[in-house]
C-alpha atoms as a PDB file:
ATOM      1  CA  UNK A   1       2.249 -11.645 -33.078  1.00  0.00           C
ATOM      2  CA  UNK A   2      -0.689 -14.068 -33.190  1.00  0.00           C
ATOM      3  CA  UNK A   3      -3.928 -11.580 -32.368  1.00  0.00           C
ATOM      4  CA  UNK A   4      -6.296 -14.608 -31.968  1.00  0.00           C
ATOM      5  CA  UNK A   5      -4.033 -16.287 -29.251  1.00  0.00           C
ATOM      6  CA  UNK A   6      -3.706 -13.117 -27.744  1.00  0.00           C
ATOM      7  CA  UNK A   7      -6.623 -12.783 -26.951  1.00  0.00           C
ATOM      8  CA  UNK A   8      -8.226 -15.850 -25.988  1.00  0.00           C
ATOM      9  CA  UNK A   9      -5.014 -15.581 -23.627  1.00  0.00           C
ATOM     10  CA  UNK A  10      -6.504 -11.552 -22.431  1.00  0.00           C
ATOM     11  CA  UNK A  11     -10.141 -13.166 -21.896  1.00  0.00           C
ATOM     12  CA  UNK A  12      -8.692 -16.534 -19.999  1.00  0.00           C
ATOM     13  CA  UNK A  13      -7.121 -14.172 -17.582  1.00  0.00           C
ATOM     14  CA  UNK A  14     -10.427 -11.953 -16.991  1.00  0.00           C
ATOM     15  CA  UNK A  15     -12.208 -15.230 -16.274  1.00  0.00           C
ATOM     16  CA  UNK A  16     -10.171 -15.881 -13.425  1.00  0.00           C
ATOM     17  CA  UNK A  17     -10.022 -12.531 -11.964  1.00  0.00           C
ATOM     18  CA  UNK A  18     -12.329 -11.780  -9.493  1.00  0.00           C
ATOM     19  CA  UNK A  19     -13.279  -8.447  -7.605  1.00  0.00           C
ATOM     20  CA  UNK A  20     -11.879  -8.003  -4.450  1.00  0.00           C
ATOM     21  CA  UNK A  21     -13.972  -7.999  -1.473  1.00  0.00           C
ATOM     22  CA  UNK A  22     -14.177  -4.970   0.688  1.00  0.00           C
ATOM     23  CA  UNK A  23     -11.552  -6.122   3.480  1.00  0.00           C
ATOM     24  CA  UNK A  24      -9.202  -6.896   0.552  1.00  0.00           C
ATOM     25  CA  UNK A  25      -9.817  -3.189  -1.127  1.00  0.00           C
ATOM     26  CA  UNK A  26      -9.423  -1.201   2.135  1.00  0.00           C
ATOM     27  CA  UNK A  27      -6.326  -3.231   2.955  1.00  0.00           C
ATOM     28  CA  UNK A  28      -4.570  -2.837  -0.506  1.00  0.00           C
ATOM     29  CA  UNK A  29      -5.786   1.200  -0.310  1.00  0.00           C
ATOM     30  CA  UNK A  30      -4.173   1.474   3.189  1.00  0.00           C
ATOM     31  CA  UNK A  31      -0.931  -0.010   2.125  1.00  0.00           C
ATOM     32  CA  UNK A  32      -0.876   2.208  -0.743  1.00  0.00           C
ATOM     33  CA  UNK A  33      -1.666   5.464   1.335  1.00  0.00           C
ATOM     34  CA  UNK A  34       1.278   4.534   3.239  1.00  0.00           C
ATOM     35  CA  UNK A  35       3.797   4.291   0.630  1.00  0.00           C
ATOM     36  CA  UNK A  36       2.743   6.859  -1.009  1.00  0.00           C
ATOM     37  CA  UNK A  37       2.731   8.940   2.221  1.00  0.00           C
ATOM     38  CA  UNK A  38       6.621   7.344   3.168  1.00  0.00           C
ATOM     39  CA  UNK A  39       8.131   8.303  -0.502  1.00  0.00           C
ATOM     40  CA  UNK A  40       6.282  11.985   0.149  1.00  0.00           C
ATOM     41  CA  UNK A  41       8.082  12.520   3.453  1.00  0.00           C
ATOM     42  CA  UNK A  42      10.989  11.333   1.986  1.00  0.00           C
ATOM     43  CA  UNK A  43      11.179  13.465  -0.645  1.00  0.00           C
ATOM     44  CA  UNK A  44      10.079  16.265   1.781  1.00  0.00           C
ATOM     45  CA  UNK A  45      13.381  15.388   4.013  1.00  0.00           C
ATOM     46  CA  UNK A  46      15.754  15.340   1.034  1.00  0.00           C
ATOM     47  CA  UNK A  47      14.402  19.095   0.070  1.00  0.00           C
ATOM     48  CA  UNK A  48      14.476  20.391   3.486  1.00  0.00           C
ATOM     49  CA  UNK A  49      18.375  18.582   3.804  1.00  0.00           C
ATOM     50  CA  UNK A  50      19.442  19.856   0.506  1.00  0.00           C
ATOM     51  CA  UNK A  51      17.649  23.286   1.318  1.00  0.00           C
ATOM     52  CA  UNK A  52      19.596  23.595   4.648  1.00  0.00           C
ATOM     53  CA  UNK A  53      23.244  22.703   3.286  1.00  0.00           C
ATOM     54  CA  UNK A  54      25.161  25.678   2.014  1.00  0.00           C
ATOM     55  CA  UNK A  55      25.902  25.984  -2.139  1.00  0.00           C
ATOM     56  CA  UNK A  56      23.507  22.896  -2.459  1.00  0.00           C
ATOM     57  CA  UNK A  57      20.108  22.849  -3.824  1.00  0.00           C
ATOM     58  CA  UNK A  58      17.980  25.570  -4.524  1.00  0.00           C
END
């Protein structure tokens, strides 16, 4: 592991990153909000499946 490299490699790539403008922050939050909203209601039809099905679940 060769720290110097490392880390002129770390600061090259924080040179080229660049905030995000608003439009590109409210878009990325939205799609995230909806994933994370999907993967809840999945989860929230597995229980209610697994609740409903006799000798299965809790």
């Amino acid at each position: 592991m060769d720290v110097p490299y490392d880390l002129n490699s770390y600061i090259r790539v924080l040179k080229l990153a660049s905030t995000p403008s608003t439009e590109e922050f409210l878009q990325v939050s939205k799609i995230a909000g909806a994933g994370i909203l999907l993967i809840g209601f999945l989860g929230f039809l597995i229980y209610m499946i697994m609740s409903l099905l006799p000798g299965v679940g809790v």
